[in-house]
Each structure stands twice: as structure tokens, then as C-alpha cells.
PDB file of N, CA and C in Angstrom:
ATOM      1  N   UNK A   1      81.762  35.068  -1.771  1.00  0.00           N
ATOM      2  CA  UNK A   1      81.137  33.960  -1.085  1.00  0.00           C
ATOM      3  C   UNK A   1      81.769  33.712   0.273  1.00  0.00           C
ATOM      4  N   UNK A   2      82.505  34.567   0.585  1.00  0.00           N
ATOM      5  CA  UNK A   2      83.455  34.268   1.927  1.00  0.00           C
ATOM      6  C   UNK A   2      82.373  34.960   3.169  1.00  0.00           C
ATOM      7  N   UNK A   3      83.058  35.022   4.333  1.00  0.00           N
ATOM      8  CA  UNK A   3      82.340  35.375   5.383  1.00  0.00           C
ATOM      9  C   UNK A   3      81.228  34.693   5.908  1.00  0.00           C
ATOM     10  N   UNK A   4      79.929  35.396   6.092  1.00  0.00           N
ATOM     11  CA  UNK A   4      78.564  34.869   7.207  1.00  0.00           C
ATOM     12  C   UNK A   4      77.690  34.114   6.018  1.00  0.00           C
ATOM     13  N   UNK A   5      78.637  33.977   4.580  1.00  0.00           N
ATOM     14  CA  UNK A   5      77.493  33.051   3.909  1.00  0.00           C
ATOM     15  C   UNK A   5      77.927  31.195   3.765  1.00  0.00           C
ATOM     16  N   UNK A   6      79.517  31.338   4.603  1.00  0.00           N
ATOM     17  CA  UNK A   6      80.060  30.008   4.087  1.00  0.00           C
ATOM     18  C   UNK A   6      80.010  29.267   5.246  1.00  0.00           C
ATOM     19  N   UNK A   7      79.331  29.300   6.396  1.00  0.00           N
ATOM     20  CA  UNK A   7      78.726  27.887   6.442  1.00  0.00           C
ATOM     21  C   UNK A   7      77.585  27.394   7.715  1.00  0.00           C
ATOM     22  N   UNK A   8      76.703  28.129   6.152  1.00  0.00           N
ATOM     23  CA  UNK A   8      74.778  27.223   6.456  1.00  0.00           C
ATOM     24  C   UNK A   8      74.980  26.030   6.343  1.00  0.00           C
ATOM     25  N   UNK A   9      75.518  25.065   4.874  1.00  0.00           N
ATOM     26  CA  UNK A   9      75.071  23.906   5.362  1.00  0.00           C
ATOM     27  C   UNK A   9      76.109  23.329   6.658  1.00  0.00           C
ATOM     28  N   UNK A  10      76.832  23.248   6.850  1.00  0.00           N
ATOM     29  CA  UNK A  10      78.011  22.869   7.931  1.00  0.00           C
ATOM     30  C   UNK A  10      77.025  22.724   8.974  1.00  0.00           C
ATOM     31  N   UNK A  11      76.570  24.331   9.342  1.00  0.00           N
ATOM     32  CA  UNK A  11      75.831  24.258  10.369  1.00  0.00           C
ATOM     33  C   UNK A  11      74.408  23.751  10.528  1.00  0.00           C
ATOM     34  N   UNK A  12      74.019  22.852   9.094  1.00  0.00           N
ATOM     35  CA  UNK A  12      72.800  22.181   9.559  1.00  0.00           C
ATOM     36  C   UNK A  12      72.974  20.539   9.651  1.00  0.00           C
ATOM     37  N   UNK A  13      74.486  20.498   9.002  1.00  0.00           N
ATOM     38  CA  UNK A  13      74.786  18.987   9.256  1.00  0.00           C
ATOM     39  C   UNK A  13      74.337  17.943  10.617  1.00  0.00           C
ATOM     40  N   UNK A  14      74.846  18.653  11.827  1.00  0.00           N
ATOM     41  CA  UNK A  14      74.514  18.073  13.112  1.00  0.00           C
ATOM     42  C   UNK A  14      72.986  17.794  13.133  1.00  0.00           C
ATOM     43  N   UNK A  15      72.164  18.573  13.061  1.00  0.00           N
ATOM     44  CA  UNK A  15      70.657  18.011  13.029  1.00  0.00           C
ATOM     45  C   UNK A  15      70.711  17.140  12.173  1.00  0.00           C
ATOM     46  N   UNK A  16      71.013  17.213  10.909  1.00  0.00           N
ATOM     47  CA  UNK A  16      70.355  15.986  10.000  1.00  0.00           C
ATOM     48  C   UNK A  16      70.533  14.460  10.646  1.00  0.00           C
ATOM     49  N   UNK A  17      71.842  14.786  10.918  1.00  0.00           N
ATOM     50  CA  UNK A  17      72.728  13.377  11.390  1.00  0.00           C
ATOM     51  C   UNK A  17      71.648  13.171  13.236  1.00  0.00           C
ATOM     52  N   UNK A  18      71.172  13.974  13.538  1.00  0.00           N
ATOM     53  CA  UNK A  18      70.687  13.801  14.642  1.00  0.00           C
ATOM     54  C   UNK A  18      69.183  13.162  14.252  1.00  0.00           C
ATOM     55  N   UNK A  19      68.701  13.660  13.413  1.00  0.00           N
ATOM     56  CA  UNK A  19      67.420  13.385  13.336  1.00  0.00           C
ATOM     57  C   UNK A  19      67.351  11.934  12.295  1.00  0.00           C
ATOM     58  N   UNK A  20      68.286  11.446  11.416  1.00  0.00           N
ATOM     59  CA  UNK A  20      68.457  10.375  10.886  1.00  0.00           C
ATOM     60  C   UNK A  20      68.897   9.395  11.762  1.00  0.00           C
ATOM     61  N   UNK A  21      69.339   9.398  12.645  1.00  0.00           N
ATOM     62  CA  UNK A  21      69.930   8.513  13.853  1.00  0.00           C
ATOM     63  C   UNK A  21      68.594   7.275  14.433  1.00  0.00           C
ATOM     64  N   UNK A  22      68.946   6.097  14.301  1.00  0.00           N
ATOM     65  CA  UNK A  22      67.851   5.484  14.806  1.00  0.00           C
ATOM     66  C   UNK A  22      68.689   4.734  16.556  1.00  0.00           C
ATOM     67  N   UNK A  23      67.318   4.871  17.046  1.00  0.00           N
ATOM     68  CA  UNK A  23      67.739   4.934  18.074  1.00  0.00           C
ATOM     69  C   UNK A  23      66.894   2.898  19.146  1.00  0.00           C
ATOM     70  N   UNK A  24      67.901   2.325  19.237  1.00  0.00           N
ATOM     71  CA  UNK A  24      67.312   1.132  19.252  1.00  0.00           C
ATOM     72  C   UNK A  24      66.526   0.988  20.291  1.00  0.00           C
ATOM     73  N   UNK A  25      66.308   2.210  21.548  1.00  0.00           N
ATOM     74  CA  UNK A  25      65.828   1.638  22.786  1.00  0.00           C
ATOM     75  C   UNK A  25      64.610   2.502  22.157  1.00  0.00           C
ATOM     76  N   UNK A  26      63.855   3.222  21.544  1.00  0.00           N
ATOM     77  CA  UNK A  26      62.861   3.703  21.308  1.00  0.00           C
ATOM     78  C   UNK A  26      61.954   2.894  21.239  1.00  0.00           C
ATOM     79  N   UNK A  27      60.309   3.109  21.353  1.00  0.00           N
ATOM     80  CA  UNK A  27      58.819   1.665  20.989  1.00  0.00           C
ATOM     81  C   UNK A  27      58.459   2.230  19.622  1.00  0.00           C
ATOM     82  N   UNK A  28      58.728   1.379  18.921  1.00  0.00           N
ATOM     83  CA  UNK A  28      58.124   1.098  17.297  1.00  0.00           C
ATOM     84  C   UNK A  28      56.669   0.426  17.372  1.00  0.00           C
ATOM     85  N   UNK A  29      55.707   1.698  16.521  1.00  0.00           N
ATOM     86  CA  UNK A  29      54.497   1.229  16.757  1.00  0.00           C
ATOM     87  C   UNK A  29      53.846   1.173  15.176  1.00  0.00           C
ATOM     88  N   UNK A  30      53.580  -0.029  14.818  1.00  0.00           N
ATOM     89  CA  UNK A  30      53.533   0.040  13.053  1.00  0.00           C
ATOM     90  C   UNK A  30      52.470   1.073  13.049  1.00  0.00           C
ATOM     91  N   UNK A  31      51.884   1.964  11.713  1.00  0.00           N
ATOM     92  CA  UNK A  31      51.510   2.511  11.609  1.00  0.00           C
ATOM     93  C   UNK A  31      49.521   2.321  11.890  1.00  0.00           C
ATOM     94  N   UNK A  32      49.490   1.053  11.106  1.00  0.00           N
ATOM     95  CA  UNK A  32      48.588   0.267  10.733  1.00  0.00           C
ATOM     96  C   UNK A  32      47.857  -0.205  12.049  1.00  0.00           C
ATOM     97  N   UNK A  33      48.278  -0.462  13.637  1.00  0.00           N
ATOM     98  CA  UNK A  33      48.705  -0.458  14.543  1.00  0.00           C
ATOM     99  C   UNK A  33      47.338   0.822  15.087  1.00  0.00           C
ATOM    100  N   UNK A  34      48.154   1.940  14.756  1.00  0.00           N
ATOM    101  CA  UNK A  34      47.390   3.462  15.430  1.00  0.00           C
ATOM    102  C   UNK A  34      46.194   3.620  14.438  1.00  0.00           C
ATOM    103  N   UNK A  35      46.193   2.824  13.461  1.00  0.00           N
ATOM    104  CA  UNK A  35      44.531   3.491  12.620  1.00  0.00           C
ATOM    105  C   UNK A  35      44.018   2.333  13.180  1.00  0.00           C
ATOM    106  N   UNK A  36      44.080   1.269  13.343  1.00  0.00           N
ATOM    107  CA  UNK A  36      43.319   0.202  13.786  1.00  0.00           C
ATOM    108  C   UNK A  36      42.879   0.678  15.153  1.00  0.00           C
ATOM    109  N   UNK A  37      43.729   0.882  15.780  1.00  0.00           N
ATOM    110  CA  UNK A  37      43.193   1.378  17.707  1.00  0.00           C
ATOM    111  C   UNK A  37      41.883   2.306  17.411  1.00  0.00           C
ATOM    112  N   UNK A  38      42.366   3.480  16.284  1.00  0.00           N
ATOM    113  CA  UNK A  38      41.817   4.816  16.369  1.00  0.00           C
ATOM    114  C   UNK A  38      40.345   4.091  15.693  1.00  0.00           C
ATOM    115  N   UNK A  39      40.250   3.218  14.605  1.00  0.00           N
ATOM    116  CA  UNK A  39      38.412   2.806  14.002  1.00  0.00           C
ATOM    117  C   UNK A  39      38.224   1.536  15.186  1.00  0.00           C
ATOM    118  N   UNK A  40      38.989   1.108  16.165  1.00  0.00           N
ATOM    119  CA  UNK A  40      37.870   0.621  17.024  1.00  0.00           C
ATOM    120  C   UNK A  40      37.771   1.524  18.495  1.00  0.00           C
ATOM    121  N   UNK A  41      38.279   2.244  18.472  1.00  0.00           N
ATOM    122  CA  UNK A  41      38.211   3.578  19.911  1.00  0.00           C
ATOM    123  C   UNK A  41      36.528   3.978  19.563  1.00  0.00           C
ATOM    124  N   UNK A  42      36.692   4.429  17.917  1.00  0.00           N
ATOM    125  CA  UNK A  42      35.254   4.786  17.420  1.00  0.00           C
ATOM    126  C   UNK A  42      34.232   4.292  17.289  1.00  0.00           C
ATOM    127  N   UNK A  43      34.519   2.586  17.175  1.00  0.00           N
ATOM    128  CA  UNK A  43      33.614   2.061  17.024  1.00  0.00           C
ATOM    129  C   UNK A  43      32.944   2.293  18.365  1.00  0.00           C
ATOM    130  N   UNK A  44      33.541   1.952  19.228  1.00  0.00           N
ATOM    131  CA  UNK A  44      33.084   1.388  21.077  1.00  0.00           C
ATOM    132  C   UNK A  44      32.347   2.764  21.412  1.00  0.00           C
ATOM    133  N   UNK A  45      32.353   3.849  20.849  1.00  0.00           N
ATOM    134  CA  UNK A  45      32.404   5.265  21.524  1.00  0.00           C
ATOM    135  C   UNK A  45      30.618   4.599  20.550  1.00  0.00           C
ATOM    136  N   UNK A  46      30.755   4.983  19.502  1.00  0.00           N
ATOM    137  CA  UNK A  46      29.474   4.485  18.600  1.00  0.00           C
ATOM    138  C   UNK A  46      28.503   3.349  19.577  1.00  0.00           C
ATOM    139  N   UNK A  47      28.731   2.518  20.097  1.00  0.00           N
ATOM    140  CA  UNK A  47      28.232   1.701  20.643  1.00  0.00           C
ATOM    141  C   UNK A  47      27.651   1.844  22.159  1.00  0.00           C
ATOM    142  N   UNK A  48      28.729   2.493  22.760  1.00  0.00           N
ATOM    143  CA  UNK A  48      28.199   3.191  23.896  1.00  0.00           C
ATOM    144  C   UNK A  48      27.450   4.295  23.955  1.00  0.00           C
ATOM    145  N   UNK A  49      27.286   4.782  22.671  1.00  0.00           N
ATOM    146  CA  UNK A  49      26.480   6.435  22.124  1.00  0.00           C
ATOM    147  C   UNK A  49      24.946   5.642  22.260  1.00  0.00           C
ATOM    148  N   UNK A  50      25.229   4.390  21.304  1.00  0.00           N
ATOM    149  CA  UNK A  50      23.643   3.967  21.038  1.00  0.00           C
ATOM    150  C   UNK A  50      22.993   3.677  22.293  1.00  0.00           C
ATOM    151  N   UNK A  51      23.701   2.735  23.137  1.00  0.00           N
ATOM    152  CA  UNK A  51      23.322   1.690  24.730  1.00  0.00           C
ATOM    153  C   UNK A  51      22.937   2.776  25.409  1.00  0.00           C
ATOM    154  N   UNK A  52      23.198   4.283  25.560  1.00  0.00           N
ATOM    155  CA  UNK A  52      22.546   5.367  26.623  1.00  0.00           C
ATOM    156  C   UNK A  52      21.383   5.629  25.921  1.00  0.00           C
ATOM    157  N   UNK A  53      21.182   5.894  24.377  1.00  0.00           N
ATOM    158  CA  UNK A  53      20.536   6.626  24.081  1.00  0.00           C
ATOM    159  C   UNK A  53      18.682   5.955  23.695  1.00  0.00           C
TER     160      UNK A  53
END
């Protein structure tokens, strides 16, 4: 077990710890937030489909 097999996890530690890291200056956008935008983006697109047509 010695040599180029002893140390994968070691070397994946730094990402984890990087990617678990919260970062306070980031924009938190609830989820609920982006489906709501996304069924009224559709709706308006629906509405402006009908008013040309």
C-alpha cells in the first residue's frame, strides 16, 4: 500500500474543504425565487405570443 497509492484522499482534501466553504459576500437566491421568475418569464412570453397573433 506504500508509494503512488497513499495519498488520493490527502490529495482531494483541499477541494472538499474548498467547495464546503461558505462564502459570506456571495448573492443567495432562494430556490423558489428562480422557478417563480422562470413560470412568470413564461407566462408574459404566452401573453405576448397571443397580443401579436
Amino acid at each position: 500500500m506504500s508509494g503512488s497509492d497513499s495519498g488520493g484522499l490527502m490529495s482531494s482534501a483541499g477541494l472538499v474543504r474548498y467547495f464546503d466553504a461558505e462564502d459570506q459576500n456571495t448573492v443567495r437566491i432562494d430556490p423558489r425565487t428562480i422557478v417563480a421568475t422562470g413560470v412568470m418569464f413564461g407566462l408574459l412570453m404566452l401573453v405576448l405570443n397571443a397580443m401579436i397573433v
